[in-house]
PDB file of N, CA and C in Angstrom:
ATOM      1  N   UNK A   1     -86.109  70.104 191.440  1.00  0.00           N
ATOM      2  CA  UNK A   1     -84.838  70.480 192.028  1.00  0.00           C
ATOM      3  C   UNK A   1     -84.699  69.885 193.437  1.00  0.00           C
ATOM      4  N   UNK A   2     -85.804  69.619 194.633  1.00  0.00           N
ATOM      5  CA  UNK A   2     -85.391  69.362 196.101  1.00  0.00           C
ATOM      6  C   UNK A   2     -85.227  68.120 195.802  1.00  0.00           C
ATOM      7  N   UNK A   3     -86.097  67.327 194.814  1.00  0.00           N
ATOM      8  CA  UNK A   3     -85.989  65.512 194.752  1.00  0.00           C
ATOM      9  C   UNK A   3     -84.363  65.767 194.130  1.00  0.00           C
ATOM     10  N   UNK A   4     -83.949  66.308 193.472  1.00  0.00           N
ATOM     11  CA  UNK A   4     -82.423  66.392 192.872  1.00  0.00           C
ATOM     12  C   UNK A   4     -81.554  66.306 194.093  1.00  0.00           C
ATOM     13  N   UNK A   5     -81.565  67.529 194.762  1.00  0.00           N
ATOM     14  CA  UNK A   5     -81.161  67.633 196.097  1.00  0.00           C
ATOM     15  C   UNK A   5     -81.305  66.216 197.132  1.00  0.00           C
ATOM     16  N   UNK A   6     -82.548  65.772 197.110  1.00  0.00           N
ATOM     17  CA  UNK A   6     -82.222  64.661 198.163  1.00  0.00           C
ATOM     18  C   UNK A   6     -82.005  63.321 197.591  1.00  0.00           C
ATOM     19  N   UNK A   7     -81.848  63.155 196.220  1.00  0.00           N
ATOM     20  CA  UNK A   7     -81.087  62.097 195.620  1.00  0.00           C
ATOM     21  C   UNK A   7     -79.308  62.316 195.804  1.00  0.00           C
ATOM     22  N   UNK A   8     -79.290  63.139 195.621  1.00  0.00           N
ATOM     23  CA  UNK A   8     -78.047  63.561 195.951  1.00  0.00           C
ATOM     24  C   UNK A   8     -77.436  63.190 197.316  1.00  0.00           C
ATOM     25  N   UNK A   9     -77.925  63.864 198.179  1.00  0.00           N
ATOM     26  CA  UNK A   9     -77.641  63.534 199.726  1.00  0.00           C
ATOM     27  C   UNK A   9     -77.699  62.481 200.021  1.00  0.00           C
ATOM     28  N   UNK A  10     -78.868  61.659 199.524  1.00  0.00           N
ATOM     29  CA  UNK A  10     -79.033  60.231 200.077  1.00  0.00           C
ATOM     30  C   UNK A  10     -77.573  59.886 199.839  1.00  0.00           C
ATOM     31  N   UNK A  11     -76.952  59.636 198.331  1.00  0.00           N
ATOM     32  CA  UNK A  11     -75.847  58.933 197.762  1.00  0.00           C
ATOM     33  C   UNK A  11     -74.514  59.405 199.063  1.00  0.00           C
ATOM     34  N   UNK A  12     -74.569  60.598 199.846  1.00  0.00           N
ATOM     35  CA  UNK A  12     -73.740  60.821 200.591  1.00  0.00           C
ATOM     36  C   UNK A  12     -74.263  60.290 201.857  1.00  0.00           C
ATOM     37  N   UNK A  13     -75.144  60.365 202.781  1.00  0.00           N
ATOM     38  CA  UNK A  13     -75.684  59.099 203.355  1.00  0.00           C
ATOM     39  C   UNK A  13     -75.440  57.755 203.690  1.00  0.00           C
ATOM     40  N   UNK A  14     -75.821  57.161 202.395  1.00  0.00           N
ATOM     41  CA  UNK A  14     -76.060  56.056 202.532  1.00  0.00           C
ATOM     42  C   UNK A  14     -75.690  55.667 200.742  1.00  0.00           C
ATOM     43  N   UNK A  15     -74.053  55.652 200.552  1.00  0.00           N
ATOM     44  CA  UNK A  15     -73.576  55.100 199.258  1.00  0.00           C
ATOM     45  C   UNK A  15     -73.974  53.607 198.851  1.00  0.00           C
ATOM     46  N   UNK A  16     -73.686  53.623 197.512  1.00  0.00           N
ATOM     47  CA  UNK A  16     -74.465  52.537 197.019  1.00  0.00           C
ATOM     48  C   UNK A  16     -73.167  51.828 196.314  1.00  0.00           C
ATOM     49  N   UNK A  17     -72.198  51.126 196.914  1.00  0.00           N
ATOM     50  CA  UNK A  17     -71.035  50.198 196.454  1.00  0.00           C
ATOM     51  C   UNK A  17     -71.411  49.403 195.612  1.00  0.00           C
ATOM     52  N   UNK A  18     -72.559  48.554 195.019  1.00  0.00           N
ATOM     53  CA  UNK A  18     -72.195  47.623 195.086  1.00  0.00           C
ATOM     54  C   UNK A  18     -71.742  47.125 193.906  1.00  0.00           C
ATOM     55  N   UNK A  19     -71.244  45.575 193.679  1.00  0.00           N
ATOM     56  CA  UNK A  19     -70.531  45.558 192.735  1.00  0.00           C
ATOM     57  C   UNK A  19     -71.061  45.839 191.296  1.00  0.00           C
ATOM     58  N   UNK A  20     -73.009  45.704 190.587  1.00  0.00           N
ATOM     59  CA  UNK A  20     -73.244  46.251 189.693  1.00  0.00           C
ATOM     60  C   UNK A  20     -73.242  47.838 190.030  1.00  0.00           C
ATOM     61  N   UNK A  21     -73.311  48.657 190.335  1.00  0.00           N
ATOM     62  CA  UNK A  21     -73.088  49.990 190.677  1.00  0.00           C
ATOM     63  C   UNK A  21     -71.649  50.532 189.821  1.00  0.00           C
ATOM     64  N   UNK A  22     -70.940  49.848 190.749  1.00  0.00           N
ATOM     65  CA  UNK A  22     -69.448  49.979 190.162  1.00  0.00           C
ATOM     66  C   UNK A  22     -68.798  49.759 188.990  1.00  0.00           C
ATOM     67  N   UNK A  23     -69.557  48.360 188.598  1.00  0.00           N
ATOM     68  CA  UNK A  23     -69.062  48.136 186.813  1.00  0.00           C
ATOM     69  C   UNK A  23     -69.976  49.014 185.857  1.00  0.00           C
ATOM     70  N   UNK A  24     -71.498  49.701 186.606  1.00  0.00           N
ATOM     71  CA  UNK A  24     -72.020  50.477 185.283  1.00  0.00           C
ATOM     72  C   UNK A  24     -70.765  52.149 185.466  1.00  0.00           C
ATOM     73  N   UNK A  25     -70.493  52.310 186.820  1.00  0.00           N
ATOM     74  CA  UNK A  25     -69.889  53.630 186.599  1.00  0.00           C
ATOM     75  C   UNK A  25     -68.552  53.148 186.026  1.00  0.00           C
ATOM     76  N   UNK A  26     -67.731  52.233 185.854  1.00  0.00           N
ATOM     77  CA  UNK A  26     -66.846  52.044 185.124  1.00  0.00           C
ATOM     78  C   UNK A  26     -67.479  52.291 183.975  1.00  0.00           C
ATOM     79  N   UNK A  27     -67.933  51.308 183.488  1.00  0.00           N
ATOM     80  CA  UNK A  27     -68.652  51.458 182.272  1.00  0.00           C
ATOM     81  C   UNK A  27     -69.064  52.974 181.209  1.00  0.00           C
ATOM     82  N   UNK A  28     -69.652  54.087 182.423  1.00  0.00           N
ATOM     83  CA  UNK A  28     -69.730  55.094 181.799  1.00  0.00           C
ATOM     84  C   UNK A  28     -69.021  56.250 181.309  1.00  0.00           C
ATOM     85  N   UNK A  29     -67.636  55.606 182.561  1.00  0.00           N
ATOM     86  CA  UNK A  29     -66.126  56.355 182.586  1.00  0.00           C
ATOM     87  C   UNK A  29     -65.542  55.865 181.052  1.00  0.00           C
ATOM     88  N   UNK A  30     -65.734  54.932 180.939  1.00  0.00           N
ATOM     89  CA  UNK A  30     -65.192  54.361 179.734  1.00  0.00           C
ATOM     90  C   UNK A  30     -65.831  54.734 178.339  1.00  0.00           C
ATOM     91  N   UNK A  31     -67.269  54.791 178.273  1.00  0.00           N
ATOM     92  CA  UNK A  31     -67.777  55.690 177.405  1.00  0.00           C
ATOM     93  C   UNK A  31     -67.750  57.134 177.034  1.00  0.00           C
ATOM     94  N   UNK A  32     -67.535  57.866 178.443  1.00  0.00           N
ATOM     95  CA  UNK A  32     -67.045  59.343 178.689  1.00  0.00           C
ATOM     96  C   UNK A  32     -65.508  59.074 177.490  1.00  0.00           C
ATOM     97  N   UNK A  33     -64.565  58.441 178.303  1.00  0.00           N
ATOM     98  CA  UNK A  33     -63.133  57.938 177.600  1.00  0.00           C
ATOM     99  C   UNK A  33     -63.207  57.982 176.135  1.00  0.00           C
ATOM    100  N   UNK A  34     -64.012  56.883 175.786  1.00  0.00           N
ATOM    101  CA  UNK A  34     -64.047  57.082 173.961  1.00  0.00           C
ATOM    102  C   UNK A  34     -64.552  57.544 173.490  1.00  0.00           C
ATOM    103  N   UNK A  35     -65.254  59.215 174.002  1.00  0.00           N
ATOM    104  CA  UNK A  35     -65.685  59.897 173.153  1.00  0.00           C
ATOM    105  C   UNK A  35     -64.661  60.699 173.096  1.00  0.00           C
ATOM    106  N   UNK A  36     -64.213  61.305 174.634  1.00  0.00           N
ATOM    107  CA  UNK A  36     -62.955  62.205 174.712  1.00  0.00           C
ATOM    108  C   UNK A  36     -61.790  61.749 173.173  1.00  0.00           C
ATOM    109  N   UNK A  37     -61.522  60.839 172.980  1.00  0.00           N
ATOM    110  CA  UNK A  37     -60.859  60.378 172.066  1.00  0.00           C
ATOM    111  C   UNK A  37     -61.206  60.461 170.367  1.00  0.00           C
ATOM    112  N   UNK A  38     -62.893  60.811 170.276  1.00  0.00           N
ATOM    113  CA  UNK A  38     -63.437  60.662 168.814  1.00  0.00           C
ATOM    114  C   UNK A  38     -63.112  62.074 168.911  1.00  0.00           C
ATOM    115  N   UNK A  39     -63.129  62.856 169.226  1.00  0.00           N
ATOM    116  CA  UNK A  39     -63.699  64.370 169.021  1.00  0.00           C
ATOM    117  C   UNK A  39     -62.261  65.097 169.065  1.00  0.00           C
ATOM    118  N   UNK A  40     -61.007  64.867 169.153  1.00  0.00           N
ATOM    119  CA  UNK A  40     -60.015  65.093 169.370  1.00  0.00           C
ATOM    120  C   UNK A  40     -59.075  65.604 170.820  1.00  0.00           C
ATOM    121  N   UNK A  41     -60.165  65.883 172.035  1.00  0.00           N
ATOM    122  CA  UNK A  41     -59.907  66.305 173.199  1.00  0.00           C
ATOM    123  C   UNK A  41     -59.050  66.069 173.841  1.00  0.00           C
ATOM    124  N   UNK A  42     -59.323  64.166 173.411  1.00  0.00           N
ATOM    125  CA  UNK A  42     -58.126  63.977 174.261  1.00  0.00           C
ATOM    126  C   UNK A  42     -56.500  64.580 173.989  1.00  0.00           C
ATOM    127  N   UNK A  43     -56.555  64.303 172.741  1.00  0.00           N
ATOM    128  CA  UNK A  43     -54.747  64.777 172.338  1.00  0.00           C
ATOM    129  C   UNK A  43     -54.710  66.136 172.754  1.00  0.00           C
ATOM    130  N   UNK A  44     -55.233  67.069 172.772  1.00  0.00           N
ATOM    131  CA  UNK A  44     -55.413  68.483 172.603  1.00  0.00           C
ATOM    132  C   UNK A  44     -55.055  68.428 174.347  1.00  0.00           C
ATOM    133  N   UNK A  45     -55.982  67.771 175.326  1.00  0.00           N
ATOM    134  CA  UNK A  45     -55.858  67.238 176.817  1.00  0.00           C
ATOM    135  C   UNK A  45     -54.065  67.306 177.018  1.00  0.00           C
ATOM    136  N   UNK A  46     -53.782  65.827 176.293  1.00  0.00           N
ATOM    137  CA  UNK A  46     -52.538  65.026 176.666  1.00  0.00           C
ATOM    138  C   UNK A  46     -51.454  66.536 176.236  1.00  0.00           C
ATOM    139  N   UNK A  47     -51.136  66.898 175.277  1.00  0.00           N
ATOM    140  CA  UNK A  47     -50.422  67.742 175.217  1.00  0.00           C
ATOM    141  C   UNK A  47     -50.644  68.673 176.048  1.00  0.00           C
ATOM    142  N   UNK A  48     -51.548  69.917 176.378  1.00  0.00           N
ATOM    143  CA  UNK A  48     -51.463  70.633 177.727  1.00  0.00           C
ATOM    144  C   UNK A  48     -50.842  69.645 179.000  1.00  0.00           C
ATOM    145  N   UNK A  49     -50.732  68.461 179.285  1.00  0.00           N
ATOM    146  CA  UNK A  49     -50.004  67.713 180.255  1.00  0.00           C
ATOM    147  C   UNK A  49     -48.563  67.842 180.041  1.00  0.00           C
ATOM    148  N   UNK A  50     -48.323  67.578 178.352  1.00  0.00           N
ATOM    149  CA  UNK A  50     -47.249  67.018 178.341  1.00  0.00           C
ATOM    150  C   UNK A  50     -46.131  68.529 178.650  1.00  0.00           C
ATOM    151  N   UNK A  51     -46.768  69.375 178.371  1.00  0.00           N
ATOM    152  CA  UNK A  51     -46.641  70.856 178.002  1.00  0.00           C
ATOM    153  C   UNK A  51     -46.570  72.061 179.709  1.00  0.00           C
ATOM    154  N   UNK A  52     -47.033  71.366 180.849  1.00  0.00           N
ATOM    155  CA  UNK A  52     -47.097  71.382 182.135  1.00  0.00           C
ATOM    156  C   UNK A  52     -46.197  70.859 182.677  1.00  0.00           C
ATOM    157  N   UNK A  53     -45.739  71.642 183.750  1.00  0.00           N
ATOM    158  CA  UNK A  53     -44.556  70.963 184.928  1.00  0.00           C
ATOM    159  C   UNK A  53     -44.881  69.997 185.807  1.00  0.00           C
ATOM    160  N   UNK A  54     -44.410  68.952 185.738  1.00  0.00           N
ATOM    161  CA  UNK A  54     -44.192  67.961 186.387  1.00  0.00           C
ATOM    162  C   UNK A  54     -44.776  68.082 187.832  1.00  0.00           C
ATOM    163  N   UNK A  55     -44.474  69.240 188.353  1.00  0.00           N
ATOM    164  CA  UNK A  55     -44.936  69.165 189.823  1.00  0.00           C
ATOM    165  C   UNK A  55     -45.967  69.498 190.024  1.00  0.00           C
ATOM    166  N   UNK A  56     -46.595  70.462 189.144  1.00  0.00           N
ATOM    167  CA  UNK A  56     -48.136  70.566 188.879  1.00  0.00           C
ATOM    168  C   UNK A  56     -49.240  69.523 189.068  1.00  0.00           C
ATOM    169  N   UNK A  57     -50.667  69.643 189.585  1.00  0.00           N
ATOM    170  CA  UNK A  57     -51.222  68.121 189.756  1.00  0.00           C
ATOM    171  C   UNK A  57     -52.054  68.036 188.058  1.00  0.00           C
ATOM    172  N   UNK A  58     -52.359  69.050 187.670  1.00  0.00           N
ATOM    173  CA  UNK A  58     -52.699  68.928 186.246  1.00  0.00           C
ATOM    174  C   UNK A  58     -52.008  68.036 185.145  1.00  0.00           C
ATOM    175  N   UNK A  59     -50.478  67.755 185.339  1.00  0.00           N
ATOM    176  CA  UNK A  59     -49.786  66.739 184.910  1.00  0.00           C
ATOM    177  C   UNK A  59     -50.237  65.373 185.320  1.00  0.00           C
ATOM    178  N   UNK A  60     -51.195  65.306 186.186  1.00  0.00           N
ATOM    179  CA  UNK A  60     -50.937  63.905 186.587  1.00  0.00           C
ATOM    180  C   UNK A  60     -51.896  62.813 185.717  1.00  0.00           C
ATOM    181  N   UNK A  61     -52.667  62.026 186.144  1.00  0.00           N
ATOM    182  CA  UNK A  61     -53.525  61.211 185.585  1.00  0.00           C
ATOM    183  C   UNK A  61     -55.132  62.023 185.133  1.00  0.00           C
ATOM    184  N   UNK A  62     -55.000  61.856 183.782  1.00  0.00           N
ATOM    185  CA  UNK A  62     -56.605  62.628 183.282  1.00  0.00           C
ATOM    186  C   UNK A  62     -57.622  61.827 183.016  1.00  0.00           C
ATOM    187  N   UNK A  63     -57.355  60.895 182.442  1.00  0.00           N
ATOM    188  CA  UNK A  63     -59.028  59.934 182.565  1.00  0.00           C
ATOM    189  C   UNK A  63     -58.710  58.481 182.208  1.00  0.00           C
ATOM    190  N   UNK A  64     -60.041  58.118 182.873  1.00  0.00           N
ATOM    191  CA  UNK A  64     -59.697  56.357 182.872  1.00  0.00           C
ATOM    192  C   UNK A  64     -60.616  55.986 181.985  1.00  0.00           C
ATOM    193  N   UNK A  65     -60.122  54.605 181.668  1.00  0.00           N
ATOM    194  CA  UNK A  65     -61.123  53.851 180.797  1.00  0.00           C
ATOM    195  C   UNK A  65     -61.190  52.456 181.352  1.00  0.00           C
ATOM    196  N   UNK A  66     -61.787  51.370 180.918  1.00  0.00           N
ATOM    197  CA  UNK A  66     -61.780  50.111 181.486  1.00  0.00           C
ATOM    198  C   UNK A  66     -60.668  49.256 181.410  1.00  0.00           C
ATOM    199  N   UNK A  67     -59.613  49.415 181.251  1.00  0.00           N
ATOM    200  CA  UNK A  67     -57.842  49.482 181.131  1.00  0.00           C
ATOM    201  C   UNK A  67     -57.588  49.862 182.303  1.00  0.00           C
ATOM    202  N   UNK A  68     -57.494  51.058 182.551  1.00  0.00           N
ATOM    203  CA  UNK A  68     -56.956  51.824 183.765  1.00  0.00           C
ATOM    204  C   UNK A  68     -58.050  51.394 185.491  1.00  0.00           C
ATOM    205  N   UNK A  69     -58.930  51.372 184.678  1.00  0.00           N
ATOM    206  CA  UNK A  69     -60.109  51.059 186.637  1.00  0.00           C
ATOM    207  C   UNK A  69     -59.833  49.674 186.642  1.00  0.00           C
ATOM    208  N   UNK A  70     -61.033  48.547 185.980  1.00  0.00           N
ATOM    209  CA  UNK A  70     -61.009  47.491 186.067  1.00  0.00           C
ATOM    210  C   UNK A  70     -59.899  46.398 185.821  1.00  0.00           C
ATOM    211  N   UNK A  71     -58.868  46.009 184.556  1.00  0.00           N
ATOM    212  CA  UNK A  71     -58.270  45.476 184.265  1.00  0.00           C
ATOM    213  C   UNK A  71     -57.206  45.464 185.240  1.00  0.00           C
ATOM    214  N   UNK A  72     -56.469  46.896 185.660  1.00  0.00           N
ATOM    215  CA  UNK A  72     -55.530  47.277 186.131  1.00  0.00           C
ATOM    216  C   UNK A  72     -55.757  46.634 187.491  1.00  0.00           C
ATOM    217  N   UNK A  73     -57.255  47.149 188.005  1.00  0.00           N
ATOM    218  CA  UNK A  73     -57.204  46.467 189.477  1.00  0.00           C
ATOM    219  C   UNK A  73     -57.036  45.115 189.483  1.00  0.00           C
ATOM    220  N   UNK A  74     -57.647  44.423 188.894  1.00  0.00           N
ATOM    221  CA  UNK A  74     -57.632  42.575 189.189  1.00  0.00           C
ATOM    222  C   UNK A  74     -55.969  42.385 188.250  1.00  0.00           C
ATOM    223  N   UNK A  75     -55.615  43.157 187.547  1.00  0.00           N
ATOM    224  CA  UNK A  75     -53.766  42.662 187.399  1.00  0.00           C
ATOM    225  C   UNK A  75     -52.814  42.786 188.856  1.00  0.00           C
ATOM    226  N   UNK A  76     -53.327  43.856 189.472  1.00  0.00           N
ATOM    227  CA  UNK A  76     -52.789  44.776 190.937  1.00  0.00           C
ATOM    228  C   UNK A  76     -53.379  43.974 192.053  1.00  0.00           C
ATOM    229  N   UNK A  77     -54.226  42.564 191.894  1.00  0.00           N
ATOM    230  CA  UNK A  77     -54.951  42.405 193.144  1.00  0.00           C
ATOM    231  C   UNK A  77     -55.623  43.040 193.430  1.00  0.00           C
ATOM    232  N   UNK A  78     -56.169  44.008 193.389  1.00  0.00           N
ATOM    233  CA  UNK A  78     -57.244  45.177 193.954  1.00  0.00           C
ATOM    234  C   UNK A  78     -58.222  44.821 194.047  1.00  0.00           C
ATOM    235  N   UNK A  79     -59.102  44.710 194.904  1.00  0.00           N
ATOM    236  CA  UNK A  79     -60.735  44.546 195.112  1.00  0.00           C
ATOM    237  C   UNK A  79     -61.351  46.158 194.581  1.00  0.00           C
ATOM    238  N   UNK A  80     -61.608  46.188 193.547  1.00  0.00           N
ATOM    239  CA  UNK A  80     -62.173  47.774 193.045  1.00  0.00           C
ATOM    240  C   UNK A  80     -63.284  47.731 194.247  1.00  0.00           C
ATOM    241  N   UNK A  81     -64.349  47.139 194.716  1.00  0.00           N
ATOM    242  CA  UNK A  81     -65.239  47.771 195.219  1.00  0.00           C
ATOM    243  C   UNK A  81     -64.436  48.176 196.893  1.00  0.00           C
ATOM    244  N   UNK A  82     -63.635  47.069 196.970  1.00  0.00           N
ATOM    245  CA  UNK A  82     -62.805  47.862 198.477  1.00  0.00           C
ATOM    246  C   UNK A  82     -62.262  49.114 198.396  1.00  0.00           C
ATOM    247  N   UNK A  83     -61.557  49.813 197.207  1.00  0.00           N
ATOM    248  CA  UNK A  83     -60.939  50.770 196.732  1.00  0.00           C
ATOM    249  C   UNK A  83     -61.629  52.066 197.011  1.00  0.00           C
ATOM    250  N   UNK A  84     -62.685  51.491 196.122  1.00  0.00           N
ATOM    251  CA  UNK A  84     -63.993  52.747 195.856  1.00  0.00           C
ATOM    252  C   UNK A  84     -64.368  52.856 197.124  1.00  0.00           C
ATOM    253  N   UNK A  85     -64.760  51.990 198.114  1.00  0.00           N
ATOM    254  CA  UNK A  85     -65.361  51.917 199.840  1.00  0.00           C
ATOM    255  C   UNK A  85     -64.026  52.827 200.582  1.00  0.00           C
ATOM    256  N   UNK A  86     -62.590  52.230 200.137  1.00  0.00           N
ATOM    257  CA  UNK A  86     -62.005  53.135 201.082  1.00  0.00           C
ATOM    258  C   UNK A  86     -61.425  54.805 200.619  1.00  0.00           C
ATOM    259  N   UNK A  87     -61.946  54.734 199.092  1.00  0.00           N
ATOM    260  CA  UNK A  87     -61.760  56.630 198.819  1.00  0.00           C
ATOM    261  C   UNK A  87     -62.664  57.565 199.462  1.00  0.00           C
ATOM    262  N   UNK A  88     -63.657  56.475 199.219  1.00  0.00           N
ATOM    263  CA  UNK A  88     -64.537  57.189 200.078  1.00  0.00           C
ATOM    264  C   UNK A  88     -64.624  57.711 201.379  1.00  0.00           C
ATOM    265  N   UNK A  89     -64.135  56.878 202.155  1.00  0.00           N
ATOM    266  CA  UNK A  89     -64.095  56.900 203.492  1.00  0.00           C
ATOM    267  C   UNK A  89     -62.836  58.039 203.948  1.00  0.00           C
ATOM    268  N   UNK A  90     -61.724  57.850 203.237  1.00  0.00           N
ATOM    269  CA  UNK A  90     -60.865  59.004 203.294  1.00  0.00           C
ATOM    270  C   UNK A  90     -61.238  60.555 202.512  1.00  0.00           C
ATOM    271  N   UNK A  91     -61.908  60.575 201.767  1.00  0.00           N
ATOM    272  CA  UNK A  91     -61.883  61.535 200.974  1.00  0.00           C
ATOM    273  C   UNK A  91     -63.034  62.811 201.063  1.00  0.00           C
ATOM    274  N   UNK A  92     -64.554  61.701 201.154  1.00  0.00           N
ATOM    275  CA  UNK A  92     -65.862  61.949 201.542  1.00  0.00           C
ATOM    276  C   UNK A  92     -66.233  62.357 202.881  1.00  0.00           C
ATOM    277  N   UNK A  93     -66.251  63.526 203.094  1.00  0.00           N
ATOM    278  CA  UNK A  93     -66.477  64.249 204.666  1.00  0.00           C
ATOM    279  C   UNK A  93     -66.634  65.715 204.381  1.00  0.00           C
ATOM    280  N   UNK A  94     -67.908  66.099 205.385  1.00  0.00           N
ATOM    281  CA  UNK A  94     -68.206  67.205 205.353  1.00  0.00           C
ATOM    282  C   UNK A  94     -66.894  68.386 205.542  1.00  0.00           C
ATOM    283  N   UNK A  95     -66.164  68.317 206.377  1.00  0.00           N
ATOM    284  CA  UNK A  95     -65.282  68.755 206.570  1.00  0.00           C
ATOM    285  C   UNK A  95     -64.269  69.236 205.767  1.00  0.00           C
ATOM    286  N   UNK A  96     -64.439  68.706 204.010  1.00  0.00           N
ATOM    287  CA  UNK A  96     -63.521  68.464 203.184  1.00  0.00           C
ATOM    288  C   UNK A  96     -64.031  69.388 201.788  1.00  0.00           C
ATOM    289  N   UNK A  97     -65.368  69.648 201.953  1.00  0.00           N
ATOM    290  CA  UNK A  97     -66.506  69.546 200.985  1.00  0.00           C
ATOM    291  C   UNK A  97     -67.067  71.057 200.717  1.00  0.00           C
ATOM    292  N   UNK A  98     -67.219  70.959 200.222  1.00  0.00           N
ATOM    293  CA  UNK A  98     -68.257  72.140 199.831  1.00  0.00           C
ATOM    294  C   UNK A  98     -69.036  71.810 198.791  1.00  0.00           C
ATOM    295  N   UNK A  99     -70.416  72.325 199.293  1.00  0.00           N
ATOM    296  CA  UNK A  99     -71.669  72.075 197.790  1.00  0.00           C
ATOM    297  C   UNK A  99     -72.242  73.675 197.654  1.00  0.00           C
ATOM    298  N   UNK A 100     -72.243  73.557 196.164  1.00  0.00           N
ATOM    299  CA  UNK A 100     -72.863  74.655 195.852  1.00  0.00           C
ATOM    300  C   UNK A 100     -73.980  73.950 194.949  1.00  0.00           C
ATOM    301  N   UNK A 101     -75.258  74.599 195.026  1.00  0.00           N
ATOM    302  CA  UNK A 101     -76.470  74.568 194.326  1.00  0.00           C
ATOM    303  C   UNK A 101     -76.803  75.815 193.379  1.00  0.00           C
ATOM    304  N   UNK A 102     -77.060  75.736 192.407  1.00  0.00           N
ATOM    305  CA  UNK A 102     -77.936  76.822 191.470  1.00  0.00           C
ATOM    306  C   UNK A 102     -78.694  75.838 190.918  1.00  0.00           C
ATOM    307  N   UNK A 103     -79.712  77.110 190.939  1.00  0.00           N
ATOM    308  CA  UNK A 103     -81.397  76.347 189.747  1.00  0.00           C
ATOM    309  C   UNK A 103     -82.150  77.958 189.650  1.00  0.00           C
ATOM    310  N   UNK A 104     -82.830  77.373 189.112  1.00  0.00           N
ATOM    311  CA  UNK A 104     -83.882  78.591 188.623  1.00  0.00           C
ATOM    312  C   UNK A 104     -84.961  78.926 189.530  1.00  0.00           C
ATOM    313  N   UNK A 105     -84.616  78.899 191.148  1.00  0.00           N
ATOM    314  CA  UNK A 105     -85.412  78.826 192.112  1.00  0.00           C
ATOM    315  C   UNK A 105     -85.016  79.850 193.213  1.00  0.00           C
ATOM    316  N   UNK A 106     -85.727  80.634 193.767  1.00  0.00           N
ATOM    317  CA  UNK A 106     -85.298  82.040 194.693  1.00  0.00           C
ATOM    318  C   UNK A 106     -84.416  81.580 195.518  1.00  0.00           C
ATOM    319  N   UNK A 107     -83.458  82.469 195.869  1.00  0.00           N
ATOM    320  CA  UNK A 107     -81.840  82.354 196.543  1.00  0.00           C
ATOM    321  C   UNK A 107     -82.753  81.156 197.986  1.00  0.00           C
ATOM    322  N   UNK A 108     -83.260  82.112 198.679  1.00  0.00           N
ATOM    323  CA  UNK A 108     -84.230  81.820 199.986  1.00  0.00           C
ATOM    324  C   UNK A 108     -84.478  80.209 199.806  1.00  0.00           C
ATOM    325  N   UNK A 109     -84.931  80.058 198.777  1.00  0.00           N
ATOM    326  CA  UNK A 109     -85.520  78.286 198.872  1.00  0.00           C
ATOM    327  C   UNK A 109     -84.688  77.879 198.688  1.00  0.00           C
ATOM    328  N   UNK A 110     -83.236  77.882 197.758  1.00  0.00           N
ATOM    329  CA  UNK A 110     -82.297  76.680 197.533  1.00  0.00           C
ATOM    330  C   UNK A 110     -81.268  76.910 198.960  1.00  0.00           C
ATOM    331  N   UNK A 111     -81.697  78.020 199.094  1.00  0.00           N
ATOM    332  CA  UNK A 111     -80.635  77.717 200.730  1.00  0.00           C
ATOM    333  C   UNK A 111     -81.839  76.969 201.998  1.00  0.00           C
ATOM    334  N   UNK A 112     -82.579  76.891 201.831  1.00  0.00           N
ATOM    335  CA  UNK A 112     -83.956  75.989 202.640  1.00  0.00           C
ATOM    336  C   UNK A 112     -83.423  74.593 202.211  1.00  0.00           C
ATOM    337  N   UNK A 113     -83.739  74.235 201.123  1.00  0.00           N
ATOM    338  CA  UNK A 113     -83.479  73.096 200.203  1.00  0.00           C
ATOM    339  C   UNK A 113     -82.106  72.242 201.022  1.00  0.00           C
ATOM    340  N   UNK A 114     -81.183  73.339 200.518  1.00  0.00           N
ATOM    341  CA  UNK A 114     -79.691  72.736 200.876  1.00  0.00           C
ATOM    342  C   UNK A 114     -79.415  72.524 202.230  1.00  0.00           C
ATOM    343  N   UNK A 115     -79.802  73.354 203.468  1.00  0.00           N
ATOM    344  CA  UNK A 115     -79.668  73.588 204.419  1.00  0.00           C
ATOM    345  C   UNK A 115     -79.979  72.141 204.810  1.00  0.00           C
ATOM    346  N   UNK A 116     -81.377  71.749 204.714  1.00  0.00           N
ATOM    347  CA  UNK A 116     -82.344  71.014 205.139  1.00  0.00           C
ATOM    348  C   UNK A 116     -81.713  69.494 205.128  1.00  0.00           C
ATOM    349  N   UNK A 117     -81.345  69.179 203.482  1.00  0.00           N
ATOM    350  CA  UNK A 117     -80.864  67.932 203.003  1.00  0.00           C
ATOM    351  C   UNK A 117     -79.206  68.168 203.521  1.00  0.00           C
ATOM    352  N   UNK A 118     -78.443  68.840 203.427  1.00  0.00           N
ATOM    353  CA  UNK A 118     -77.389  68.724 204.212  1.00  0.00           C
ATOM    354  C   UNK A 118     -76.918  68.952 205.117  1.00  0.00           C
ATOM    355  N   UNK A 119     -77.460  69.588 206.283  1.00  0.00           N
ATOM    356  CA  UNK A 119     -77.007  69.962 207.306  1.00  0.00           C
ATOM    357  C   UNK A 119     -77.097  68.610 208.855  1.00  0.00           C
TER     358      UNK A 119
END
């Protein structure tokens, strides 16, 4: 669990852009994507959207696949790894955040744990 914890933190630290990084997490978004789709979720998904008010953010965009990240960016000009560098930079801040931890480890140590690696 603490090596969990400070793999974790590191990635907030000291992120890891780079451009293989980015095409495997596309990549896995896109596998996430076509399963959502074998198993029926997605439609079952899309209708609760379609079925939601407009002004709601639950209406908005539900998942990407390599269509929507990659293709879309280089049709749009987009540098995906600039994209991903600047969500981050807007989005990623303590200030914004909250982490919660559970494990099978006494209250006392995962607040040691957490304290330690994030504070």
């Amino acid at each position: 669990m603490e090596g969990a914890l400070d793999r974790l933190a590191a990635a907030f630290i000291h992120p890891r852009f780079a451009p293989e990084c980015i095409d495997r997490e596309v990549n896995a978004v896109d596998s996430e994507y076509q399963g959502l789709q074998k198993d029926g979720e997605m439609y079952l998904q899309q209708l609760k959207k379609v079925l939601t008010s407009s002004q709601h953010p639950y209406s908005r965009f539900f998942a990407g696949n390599i269509q929507t990240l990659k293709e879309a960016a280089h049709q749009l000009n987009l540098n995906l790894h600039e994209q991903v560098a600047n969500l981050y930079q807007k989005y990623y801040s303590a200030d914004i955040m909250n982490l919660v931890v559970v494990g099978n480890y006494p209250m006392d140590q995962l607040i040691e744990w957490s304290v330690a690696k994030f504070s």
